[in-house]
Structures are given as C-alpha cells and as structure tokens.
PDB file of N, CA and C in Angstrom:
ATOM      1  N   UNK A   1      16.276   8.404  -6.931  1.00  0.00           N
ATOM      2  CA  UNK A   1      17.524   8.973  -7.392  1.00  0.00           C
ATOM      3  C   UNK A   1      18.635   7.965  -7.098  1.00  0.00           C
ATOM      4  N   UNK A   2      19.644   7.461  -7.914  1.00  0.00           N
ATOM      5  CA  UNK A   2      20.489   6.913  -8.083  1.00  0.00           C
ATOM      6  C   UNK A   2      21.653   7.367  -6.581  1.00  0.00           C
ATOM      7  N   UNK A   3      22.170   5.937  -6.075  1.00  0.00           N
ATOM      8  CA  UNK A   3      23.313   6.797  -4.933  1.00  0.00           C
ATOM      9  C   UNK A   3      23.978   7.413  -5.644  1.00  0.00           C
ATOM     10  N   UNK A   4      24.917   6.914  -6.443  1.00  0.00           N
ATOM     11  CA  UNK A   4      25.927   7.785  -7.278  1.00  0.00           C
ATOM     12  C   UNK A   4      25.377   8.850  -7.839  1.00  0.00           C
ATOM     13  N   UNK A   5      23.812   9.256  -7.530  1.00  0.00           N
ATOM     14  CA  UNK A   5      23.759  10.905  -8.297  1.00  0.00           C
ATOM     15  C   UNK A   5      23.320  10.712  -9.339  1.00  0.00           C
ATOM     16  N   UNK A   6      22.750  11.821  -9.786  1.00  0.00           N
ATOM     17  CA  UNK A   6      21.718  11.505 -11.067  1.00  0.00           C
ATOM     18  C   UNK A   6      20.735  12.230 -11.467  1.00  0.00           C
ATOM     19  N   UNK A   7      19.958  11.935 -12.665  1.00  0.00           N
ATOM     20  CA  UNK A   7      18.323  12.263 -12.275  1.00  0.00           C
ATOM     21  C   UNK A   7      17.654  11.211 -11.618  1.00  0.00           C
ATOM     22  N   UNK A   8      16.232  12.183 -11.067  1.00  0.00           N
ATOM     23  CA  UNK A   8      15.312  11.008 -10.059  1.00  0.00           C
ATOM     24  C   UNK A   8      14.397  10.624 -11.378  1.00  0.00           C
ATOM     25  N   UNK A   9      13.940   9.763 -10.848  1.00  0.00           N
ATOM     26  CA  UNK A   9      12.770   8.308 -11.321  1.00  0.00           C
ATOM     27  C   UNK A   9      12.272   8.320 -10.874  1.00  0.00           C
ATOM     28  N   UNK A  10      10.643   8.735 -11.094  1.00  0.00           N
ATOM     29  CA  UNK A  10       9.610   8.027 -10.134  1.00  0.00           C
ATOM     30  C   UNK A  10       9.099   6.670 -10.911  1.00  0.00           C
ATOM     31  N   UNK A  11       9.056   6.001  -9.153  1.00  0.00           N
ATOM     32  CA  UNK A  11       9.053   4.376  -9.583  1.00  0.00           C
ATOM     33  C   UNK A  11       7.434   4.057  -8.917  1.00  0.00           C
ATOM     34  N   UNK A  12       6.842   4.603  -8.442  1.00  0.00           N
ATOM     35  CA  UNK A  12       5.787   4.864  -8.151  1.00  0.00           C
ATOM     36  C   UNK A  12       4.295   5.892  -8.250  1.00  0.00           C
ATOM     37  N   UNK A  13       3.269   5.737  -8.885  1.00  0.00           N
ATOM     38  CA  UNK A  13       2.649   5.963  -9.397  1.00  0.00           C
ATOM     39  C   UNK A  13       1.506   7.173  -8.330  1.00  0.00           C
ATOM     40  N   UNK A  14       1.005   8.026  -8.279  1.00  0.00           N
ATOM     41  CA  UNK A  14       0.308   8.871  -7.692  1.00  0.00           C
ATOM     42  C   UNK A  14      -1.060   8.088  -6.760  1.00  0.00           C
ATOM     43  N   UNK A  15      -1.337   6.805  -7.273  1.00  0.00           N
ATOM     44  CA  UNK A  15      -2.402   6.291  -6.386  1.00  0.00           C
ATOM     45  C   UNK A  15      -2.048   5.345  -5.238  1.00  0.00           C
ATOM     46  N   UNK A  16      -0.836   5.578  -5.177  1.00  0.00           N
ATOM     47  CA  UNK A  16      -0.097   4.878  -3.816  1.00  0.00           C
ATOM     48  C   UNK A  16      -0.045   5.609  -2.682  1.00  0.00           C
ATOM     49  N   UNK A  17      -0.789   5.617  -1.515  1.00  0.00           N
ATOM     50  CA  UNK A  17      -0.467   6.309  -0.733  1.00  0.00           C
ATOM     51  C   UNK A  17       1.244   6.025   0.338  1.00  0.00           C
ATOM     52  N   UNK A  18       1.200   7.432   0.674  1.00  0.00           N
ATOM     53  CA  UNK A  18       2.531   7.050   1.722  1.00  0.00           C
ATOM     54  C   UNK A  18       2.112   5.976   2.980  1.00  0.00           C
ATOM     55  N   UNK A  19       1.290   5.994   3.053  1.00  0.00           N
ATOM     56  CA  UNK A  19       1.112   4.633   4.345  1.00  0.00           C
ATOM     57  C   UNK A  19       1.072   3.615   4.131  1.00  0.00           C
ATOM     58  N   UNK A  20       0.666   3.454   2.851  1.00  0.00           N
ATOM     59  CA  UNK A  20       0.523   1.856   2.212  1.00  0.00           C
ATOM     60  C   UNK A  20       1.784   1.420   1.475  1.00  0.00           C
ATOM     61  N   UNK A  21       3.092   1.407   1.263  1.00  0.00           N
ATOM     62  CA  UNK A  21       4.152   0.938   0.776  1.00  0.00           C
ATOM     63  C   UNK A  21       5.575   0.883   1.816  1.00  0.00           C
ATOM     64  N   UNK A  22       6.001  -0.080   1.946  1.00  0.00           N
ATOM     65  CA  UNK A  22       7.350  -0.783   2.285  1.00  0.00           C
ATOM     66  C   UNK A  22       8.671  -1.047   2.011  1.00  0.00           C
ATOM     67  N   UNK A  23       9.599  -0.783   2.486  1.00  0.00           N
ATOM     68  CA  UNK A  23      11.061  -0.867   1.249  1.00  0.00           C
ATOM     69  C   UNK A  23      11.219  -2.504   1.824  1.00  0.00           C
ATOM     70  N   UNK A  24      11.947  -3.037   1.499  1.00  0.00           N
ATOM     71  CA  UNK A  24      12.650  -3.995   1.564  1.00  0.00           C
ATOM     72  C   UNK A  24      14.232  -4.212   1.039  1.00  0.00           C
ATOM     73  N   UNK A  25      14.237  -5.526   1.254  1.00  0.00           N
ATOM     74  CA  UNK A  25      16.250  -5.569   0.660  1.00  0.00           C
ATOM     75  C   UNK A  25      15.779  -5.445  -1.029  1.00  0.00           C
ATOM     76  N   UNK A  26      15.039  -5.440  -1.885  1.00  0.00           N
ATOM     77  CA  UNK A  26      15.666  -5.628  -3.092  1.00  0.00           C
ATOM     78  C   UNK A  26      14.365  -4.560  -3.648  1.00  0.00           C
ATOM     79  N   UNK A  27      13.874  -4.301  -2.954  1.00  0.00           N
ATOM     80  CA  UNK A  27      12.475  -3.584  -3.581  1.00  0.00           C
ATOM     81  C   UNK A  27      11.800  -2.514  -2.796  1.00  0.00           C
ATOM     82  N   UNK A  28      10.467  -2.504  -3.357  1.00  0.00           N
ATOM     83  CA  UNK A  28       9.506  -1.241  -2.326  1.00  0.00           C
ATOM     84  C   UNK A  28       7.832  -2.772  -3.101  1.00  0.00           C
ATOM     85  N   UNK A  29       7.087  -3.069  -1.619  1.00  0.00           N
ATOM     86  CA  UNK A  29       5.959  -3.767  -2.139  1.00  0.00           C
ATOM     87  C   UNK A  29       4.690  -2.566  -1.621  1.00  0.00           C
ATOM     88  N   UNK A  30       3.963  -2.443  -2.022  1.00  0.00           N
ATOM     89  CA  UNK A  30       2.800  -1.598  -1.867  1.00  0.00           C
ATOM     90  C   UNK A  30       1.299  -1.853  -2.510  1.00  0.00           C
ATOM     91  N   UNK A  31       0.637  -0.941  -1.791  1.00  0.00           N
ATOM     92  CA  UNK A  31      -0.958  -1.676  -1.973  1.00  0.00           C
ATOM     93  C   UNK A  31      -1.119  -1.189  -3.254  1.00  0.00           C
ATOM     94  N   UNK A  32      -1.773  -1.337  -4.412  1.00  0.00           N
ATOM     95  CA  UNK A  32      -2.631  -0.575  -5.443  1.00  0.00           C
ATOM     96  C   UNK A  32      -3.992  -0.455  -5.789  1.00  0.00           C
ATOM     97  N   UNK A  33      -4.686   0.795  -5.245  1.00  0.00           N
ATOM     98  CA  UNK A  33      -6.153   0.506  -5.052  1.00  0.00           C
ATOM     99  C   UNK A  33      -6.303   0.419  -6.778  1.00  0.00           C
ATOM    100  N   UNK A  34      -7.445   0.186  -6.867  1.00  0.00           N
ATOM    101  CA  UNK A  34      -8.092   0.288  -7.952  1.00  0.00           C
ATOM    102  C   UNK A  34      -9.832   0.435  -8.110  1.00  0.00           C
ATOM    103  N   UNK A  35     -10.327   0.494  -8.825  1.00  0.00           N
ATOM    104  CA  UNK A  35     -11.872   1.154  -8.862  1.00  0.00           C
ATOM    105  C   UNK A  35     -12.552  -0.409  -8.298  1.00  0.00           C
ATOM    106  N   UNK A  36     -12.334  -1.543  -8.691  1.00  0.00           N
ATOM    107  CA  UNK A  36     -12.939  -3.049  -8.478  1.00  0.00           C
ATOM    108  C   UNK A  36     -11.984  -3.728  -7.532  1.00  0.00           C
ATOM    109  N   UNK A  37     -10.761  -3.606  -6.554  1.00  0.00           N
ATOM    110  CA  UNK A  37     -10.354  -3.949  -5.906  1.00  0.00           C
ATOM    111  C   UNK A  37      -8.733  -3.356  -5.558  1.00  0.00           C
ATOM    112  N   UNK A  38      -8.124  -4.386  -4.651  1.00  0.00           N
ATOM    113  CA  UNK A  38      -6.699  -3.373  -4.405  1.00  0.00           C
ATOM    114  C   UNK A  38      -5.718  -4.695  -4.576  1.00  0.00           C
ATOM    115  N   UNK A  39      -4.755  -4.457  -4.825  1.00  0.00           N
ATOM    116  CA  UNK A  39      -3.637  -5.489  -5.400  1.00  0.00           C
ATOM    117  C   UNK A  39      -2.326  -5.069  -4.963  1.00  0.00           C
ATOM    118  N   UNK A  40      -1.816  -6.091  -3.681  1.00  0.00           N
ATOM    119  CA  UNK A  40      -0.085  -6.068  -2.996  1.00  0.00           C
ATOM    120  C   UNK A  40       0.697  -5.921  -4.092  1.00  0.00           C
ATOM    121  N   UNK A  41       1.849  -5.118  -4.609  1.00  0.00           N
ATOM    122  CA  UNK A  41       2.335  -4.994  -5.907  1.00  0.00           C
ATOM    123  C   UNK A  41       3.878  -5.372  -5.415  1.00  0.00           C
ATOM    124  N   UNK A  42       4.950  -5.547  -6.263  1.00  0.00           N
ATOM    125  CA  UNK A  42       6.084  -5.676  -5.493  1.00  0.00           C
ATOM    126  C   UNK A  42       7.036  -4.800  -6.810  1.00  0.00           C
ATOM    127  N   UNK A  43       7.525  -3.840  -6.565  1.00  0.00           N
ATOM    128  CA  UNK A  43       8.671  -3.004  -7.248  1.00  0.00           C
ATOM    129  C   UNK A  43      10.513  -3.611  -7.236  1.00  0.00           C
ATOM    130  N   UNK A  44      10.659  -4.238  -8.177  1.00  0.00           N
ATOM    131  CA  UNK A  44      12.051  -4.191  -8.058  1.00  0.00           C
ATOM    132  C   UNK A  44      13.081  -3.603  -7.954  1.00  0.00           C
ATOM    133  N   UNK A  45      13.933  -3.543  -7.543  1.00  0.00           N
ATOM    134  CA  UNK A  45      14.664  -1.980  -7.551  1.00  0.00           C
ATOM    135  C   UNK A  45      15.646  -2.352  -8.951  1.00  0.00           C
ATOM    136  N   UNK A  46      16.156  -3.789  -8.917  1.00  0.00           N
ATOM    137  CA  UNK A  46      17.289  -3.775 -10.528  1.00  0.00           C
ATOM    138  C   UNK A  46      16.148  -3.939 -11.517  1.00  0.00           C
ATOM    139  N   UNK A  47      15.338  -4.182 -11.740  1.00  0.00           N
ATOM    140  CA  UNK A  47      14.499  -4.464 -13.160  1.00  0.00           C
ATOM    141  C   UNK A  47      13.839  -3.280 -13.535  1.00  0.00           C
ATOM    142  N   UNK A  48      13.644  -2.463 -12.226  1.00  0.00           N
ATOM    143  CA  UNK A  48      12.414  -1.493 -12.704  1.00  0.00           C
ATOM    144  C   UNK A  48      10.897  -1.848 -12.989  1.00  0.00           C
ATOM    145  N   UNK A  49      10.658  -3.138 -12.703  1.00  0.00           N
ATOM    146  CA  UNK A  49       9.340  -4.247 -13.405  1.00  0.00           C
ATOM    147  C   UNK A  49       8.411  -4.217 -12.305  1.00  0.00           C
ATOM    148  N   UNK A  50       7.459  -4.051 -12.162  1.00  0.00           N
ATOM    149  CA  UNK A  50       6.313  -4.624 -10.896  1.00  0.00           C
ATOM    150  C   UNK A  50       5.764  -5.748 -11.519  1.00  0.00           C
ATOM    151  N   UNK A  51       4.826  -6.507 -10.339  1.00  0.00           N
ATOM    152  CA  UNK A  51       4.502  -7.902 -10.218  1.00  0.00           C
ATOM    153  C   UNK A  51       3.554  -8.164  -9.670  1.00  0.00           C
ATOM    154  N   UNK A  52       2.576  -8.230  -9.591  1.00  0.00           N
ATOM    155  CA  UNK A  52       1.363  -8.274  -8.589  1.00  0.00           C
ATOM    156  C   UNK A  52       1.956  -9.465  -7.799  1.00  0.00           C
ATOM    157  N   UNK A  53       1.724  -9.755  -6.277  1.00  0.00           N
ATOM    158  CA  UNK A  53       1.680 -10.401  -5.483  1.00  0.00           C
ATOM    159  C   UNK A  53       0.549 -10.898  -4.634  1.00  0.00           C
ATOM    160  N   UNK A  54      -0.807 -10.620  -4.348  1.00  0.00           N
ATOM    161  CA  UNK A  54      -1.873 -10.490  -4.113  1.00  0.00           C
ATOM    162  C   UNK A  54      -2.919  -9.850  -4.303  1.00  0.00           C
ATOM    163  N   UNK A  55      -4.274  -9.966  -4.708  1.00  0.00           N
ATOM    164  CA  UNK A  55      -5.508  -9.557  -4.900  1.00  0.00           C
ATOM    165  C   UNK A  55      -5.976  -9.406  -3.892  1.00  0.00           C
ATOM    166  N   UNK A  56      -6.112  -8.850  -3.248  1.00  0.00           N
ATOM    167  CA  UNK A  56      -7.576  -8.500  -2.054  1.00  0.00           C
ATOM    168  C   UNK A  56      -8.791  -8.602  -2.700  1.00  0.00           C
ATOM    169  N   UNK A  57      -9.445  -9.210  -1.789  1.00  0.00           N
ATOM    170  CA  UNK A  57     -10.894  -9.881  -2.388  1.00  0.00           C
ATOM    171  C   UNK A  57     -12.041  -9.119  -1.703  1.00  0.00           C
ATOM    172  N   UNK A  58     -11.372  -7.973  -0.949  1.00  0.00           N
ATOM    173  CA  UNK A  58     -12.624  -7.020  -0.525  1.00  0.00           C
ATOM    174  C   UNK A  58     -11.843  -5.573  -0.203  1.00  0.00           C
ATOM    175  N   UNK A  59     -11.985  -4.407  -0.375  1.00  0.00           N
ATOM    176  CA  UNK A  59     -11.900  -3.248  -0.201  1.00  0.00           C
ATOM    177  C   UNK A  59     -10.572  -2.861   0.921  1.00  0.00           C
ATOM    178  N   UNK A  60      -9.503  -2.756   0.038  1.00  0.00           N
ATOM    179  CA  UNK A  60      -8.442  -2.355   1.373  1.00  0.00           C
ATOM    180  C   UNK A  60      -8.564  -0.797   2.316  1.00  0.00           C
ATOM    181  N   UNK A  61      -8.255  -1.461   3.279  1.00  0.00           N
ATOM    182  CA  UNK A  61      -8.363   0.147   4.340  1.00  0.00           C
ATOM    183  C   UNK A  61      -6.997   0.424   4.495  1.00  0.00           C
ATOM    184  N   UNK A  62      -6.275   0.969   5.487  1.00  0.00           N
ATOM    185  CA  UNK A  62      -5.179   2.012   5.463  1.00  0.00           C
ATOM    186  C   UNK A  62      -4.123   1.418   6.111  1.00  0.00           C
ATOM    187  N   UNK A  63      -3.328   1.080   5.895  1.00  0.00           N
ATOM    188  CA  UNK A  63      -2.463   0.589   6.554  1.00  0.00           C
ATOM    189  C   UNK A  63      -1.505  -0.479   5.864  1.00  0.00           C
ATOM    190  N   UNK A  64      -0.332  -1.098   5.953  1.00  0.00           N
ATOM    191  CA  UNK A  64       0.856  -1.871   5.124  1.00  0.00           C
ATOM    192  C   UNK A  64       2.097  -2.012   5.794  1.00  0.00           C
ATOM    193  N   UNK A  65       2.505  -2.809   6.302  1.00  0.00           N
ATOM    194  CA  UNK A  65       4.167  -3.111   6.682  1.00  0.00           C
ATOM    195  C   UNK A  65       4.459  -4.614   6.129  1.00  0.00           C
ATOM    196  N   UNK A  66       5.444  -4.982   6.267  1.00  0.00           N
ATOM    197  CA  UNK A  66       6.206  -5.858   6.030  1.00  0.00           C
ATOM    198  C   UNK A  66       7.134  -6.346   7.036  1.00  0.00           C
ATOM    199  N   UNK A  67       7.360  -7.274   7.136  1.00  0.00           N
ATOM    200  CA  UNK A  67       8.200  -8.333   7.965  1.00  0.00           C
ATOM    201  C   UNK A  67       9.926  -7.972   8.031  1.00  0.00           C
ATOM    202  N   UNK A  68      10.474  -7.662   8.459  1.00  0.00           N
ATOM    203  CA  UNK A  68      12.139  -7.707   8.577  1.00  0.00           C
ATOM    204  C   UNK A  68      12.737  -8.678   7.485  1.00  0.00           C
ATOM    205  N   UNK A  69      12.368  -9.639   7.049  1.00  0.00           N
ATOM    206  CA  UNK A  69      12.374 -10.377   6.785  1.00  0.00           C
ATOM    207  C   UNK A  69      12.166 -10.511   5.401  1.00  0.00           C
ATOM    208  N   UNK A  70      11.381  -9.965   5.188  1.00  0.00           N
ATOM    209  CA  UNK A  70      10.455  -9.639   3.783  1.00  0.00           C
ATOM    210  C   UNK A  70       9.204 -10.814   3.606  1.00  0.00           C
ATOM    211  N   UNK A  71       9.329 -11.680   4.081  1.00  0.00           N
ATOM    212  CA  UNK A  71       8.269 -13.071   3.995  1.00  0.00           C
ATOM    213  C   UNK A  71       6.487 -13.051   4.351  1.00  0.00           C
ATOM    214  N   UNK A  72       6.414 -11.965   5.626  1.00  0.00           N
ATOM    215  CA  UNK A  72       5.246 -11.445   5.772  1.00  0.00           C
ATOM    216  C   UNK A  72       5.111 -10.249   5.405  1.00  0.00           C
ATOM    217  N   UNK A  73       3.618 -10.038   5.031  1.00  0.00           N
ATOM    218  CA  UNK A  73       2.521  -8.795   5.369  1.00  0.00           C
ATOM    219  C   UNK A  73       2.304  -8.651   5.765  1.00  0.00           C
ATOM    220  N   UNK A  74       1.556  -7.576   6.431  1.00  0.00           N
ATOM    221  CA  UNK A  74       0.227  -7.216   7.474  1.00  0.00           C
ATOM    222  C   UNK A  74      -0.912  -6.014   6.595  1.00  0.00           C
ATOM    223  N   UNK A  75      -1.404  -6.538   6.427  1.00  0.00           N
ATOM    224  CA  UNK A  75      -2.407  -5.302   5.388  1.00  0.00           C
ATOM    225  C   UNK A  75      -3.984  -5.481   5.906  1.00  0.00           C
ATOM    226  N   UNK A  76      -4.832  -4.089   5.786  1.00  0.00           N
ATOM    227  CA  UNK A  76      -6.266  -4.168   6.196  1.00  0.00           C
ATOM    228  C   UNK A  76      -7.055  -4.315   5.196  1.00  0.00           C
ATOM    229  N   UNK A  77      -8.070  -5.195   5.209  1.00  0.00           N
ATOM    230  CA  UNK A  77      -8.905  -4.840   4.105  1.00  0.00           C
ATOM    231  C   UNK A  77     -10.462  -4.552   5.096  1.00  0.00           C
ATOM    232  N   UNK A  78     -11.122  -3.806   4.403  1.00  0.00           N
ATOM    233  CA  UNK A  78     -12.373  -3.454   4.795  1.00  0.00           C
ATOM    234  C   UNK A  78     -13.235  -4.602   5.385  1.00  0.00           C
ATOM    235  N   UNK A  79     -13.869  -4.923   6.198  1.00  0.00           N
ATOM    236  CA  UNK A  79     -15.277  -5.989   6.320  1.00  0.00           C
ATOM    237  C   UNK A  79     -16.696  -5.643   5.637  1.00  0.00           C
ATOM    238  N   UNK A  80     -17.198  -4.217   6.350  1.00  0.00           N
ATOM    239  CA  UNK A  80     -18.005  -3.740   5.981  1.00  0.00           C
ATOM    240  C   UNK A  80     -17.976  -2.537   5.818  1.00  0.00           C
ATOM    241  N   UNK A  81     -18.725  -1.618   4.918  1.00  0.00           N
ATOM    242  CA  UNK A  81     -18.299   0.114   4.509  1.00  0.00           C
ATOM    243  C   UNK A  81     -19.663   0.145   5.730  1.00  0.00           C
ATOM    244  N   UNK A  82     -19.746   1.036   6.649  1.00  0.00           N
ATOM    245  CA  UNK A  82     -20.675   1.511   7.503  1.00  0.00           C
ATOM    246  C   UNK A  82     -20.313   2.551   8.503  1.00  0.00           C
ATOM    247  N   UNK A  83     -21.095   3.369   8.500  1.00  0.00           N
ATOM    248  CA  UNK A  83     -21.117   4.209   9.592  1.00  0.00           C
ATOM    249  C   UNK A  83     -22.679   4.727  10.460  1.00  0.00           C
ATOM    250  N   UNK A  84     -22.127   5.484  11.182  1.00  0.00           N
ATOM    251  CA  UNK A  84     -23.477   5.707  12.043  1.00  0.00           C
ATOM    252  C   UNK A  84     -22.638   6.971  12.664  1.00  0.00           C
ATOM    253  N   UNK A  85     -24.211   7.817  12.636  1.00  0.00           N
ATOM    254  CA  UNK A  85     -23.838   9.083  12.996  1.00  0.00           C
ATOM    255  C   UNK A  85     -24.774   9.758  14.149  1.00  0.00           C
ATOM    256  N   UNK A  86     -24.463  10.167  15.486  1.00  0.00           N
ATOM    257  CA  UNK A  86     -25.149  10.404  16.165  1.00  0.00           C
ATOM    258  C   UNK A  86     -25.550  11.572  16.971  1.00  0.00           C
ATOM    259  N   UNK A  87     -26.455  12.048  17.483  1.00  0.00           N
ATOM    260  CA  UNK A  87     -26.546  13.466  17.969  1.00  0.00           C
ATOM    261  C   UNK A  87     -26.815  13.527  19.107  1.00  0.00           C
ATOM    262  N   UNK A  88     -26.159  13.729  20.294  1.00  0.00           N
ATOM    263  CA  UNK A  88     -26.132  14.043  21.317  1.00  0.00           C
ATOM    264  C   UNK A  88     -26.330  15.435  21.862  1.00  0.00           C
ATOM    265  N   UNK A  89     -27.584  15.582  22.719  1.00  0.00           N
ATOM    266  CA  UNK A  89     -28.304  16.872  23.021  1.00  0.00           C
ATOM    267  C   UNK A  89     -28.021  17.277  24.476  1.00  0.00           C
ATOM    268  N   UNK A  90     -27.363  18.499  24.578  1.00  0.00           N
ATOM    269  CA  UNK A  90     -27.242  18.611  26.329  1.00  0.00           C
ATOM    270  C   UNK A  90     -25.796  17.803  26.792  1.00  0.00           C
ATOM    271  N   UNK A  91     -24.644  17.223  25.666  1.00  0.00           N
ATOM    272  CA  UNK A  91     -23.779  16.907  26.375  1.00  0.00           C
ATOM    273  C   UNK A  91     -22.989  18.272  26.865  1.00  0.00           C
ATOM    274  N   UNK A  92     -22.563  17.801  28.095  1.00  0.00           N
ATOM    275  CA  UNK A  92     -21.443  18.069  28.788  1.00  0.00           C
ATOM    276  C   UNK A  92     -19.712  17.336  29.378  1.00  0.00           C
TER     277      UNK A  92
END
C-alpha cells in the first residue's frame, strides 16, 4: 500500500514464504522455490520489475536475511534430503 494511501498491491507472489524475504533501501529480495530449484529474486520498489539474482544449485531450506548494507546474503540450501527415525522402548 502506497504511504500516501491507496489501494494495496501485492508485489509478491503466494510461493514466498514469510521467512524467506528481506526489505532493503530500495526493494524486498527473496527466495523463489520452484519444482527444479530455488532462485534469490530482487523486487524493486520504483519499477515494480523482479530480477533474478542467484540460482541455487541444490534445494533451498528455510531461512534468508540480508546484510544492513544490502551487499550480503545468508541463505540455506539443503546438502542432503535425509532422515532417520527411531524407536525407543522403555524410555524414561
């Protein structure tokens, strides 16, 4: 929504989660999963335009901030999908 008031805009799309996106001075950058990988996106706030900024080259996990600065990332991507599940009998 515009300061001066207005109607709202969504400038962001439903497969963005709230943990994975950042404001910055001129924008909002955020992860975008996708079915074959996830892609750092960067939202302008005057153009209205996104931009890809990075490909992840393996499966992103949960998490996204940005630098004060705007210059760094910090983002997770997966190593390996695994789990292990175990049954413990008689704990106390």
């Amino acid at each position: 929504m515009p300061i001066e008031g207005g109607e709202e805009v969504r400038v962001l799309d439903d497969a963005v989660t709230w943990y994975n996106w950042r404001l910055s001075r001129d924008g909002i950058y955020f992860v975008k999963r996708t079915d074959q990988n996830a892609r750092i996106q960067y939202f302008d706030r005057a153009t209205h335009k996104k931009t890809s900024v990075f490909t992840l080259n393996k499966e992103s996990g949960d998490g996204f901030t940005l630098s004060p600065d705007g210059k760094s990332a910090l983002f997770a991507q997966t190593e390996f999908a695994e789990s292990s599940v175990m049954l413990m009998k008689n704990f106390q």
